[in-house]
Structure formats: structure tokens, C-alpha cells
Protein backbone atom coordinates (compact mmCIF):
# COMPACT_ATOMS: atom_id res chain seq x y z
CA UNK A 1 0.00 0.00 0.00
CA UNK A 2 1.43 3.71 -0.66
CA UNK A 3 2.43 5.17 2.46
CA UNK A 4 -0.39 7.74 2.48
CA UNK A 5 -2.81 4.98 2.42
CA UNK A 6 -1.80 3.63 5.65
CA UNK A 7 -4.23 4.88 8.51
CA UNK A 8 -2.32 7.72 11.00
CA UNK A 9 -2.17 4.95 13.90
CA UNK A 10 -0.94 1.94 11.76
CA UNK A 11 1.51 4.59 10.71
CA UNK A 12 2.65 5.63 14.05
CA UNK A 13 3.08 1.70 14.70
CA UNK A 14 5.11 1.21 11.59
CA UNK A 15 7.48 3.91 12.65
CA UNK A 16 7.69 2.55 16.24
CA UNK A 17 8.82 -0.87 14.72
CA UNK A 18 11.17 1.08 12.50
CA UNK A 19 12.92 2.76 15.95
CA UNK A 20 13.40 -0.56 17.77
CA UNK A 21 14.99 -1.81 14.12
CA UNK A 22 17.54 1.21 14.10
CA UNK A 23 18.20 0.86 17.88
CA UNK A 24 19.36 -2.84 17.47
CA UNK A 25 21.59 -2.00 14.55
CA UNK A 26 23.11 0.64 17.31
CA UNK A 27 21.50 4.01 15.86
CA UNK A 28 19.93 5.77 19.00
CA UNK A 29 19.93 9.01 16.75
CA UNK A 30 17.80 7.09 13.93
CA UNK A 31 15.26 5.35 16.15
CA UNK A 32 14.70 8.96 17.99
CA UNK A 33 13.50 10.40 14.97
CA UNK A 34 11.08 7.15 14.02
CA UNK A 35 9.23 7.48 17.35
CA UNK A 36 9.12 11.32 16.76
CA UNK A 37 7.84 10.48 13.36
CA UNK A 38 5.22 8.34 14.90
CA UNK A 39 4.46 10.38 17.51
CA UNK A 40 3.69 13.39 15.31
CA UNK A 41 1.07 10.84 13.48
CA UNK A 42 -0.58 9.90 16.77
CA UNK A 43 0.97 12.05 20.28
CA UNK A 44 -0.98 9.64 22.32
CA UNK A 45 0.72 5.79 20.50
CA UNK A 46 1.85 4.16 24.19
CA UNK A 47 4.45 1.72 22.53
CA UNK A 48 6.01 4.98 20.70
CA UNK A 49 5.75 7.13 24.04
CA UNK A 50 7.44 4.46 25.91
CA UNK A 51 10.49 4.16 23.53
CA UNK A 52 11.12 7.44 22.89
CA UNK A 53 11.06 8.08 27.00
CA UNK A 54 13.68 4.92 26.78
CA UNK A 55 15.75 6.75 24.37
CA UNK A 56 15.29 10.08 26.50
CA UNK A 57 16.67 8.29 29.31
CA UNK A 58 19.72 6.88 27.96
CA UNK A 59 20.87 10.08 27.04
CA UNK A 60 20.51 11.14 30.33
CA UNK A 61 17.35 13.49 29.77
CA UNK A 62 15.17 12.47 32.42
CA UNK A 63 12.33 15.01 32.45
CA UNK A 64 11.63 14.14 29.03
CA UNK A 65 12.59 10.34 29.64
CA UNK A 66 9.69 11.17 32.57
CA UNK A 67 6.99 12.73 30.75
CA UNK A 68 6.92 10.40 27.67
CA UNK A 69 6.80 7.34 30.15
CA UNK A 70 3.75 9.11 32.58
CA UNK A 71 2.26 9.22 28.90
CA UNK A 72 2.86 5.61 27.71
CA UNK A 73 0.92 4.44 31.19
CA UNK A 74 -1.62 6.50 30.84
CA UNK A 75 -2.61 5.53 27.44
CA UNK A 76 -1.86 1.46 28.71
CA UNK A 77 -4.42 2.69 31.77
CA UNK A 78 -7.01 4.16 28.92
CA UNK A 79 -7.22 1.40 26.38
CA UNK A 80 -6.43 -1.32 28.63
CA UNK A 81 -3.31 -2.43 26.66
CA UNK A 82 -1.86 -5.57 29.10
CA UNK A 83 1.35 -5.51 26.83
CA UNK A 84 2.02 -2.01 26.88
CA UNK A 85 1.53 -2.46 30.99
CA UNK A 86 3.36 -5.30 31.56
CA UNK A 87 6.10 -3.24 29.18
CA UNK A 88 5.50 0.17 31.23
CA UNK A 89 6.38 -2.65 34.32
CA UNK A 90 9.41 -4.03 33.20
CA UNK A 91 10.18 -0.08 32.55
CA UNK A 92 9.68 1.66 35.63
CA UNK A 93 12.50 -0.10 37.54
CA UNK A 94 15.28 1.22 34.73
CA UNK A 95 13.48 4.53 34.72
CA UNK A 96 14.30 4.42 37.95
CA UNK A 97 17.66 3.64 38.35
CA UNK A 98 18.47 6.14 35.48
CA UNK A 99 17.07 8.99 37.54
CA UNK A 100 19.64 7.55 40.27
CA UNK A 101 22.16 7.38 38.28
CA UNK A 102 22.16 10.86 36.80
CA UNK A 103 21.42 12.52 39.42
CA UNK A 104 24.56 10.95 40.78
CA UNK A 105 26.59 12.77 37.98
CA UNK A 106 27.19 8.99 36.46
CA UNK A 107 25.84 7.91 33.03
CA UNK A 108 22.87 6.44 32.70
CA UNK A 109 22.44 2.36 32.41
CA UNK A 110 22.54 0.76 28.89
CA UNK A 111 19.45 0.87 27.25
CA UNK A 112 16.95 -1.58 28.16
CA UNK A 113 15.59 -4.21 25.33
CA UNK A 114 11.65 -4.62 24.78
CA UNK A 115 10.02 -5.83 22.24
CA UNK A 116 6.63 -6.13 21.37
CA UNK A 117 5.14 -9.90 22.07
CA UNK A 118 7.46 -10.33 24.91
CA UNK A 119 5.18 -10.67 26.97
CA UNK A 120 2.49 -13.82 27.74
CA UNK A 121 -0.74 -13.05 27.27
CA UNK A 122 -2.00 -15.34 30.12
CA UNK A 123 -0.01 -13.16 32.31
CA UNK A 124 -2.62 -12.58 35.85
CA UNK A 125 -0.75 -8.84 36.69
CA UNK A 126 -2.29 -6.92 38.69
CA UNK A 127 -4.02 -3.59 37.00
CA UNK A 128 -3.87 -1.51 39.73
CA UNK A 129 -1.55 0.75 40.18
């Protein structure tokens, strides 16, 4: 299909998947601008707001690393997503220790690795939080 026949939200997802590609080939700078890319199709895509806050935090920019992370739970909390929560879970301890680790004048840990269908979806997590 031509790319302007692609729905804005498949779109975003497409350029979400395109980030994680260019961050395992070792291009943070690349995958930054596919989950701004996707985020400019859809503000509120929780997979793309979670990576980008990822790539915020291992450059050591933790407000921003912050806010795009608050975002991705919100929209997991919205729509119910159990992936994108049990994602935004495995998250929140490196967000963490990032924010530790800056503000400690160190760098912050190596990025963390998730992937979309990590996760089982028999999983019984708890929702509230």
C-alpha cells in the first residue's frame, strides 16, 4: 500500500517498529527520529511514548525520559493495553535507576531491550496501580 494509504495509527506503529529496528543495529539518533515520526502521526501511540522516554533516558534526559513514560501508562491505563503495561512494568524499575544514576553525575544504564510480544498473554498482573 502507498504510504499515504496507511491509517495515522498503523503509521505511528510502523514507525515505532522502524525505531526498535535502528536501535538494534546501534542508531539511537535514527530510532529517535522514528518514534518522533510516529508520535507526530498519533501524540498519544503508548508503545512509541514508551520508547522514545527509553531513548530520553539513555541520554541522560530524564524530564523528558519522565513525561513520555507518565504518557505511555496513561494511554496502557485508557485502552487497557496488558502488553504495553506489563512493558510500562518491566520499565519503571530502569526509569528508575536512570534517575539515580544521573542525578549521581554517572551515566545512565545501557538501554533496556523490549520488544513487542514479549510478553504472555495469560499473564494474571495486577491492573492496579
Amino acid at each position: 500500500a502507498a504510504r499515504g494509504s496507511l491509517r495515522p495509527r498503523s503509521r505511528a506503529r510502523y514507525y515505532t517498529k522502524l525505531g526498535r529496528a535502528e536501535e538494534k543495529l546501534g542508531r539511537p539518533d535514527r530510532a529517535y527520529d522514528q518514534y518522533k515520526r510516529a508520535l507526530r502521526l498519533d501524540p498519544e501511540h503508548g508503545l512509541a511514548n514508551l520508547h522514545m522516554g527509553l531513548s530520553y533516558a539513555t541520554a541522560a534526559e530524564m524530564r523528558e525520559a519522565n513525561r513520555h513514560w507518565r504518557k505511555a501508562r496513561r494511554t496502557a491505563r485508557r485502552t487497557g493495553d496488558r502488553e504495553l503495561f506489563q512493558m510500562i512494568k518491566t520499565s519503571k524499575r530502569y526509569f528508575q535507576q536512570a534517575i539515580e544514576m544521573v542525578e549521581r553525575g554517572l551515566p545512565p544504564p545501557p538501554p533496556l531491550d523490549l520488544d513487542i510480544g514479549m510478553f504472555d498473554d495469560d499473564d494474571d498482573t495486577d491492573w492496579d496501580w
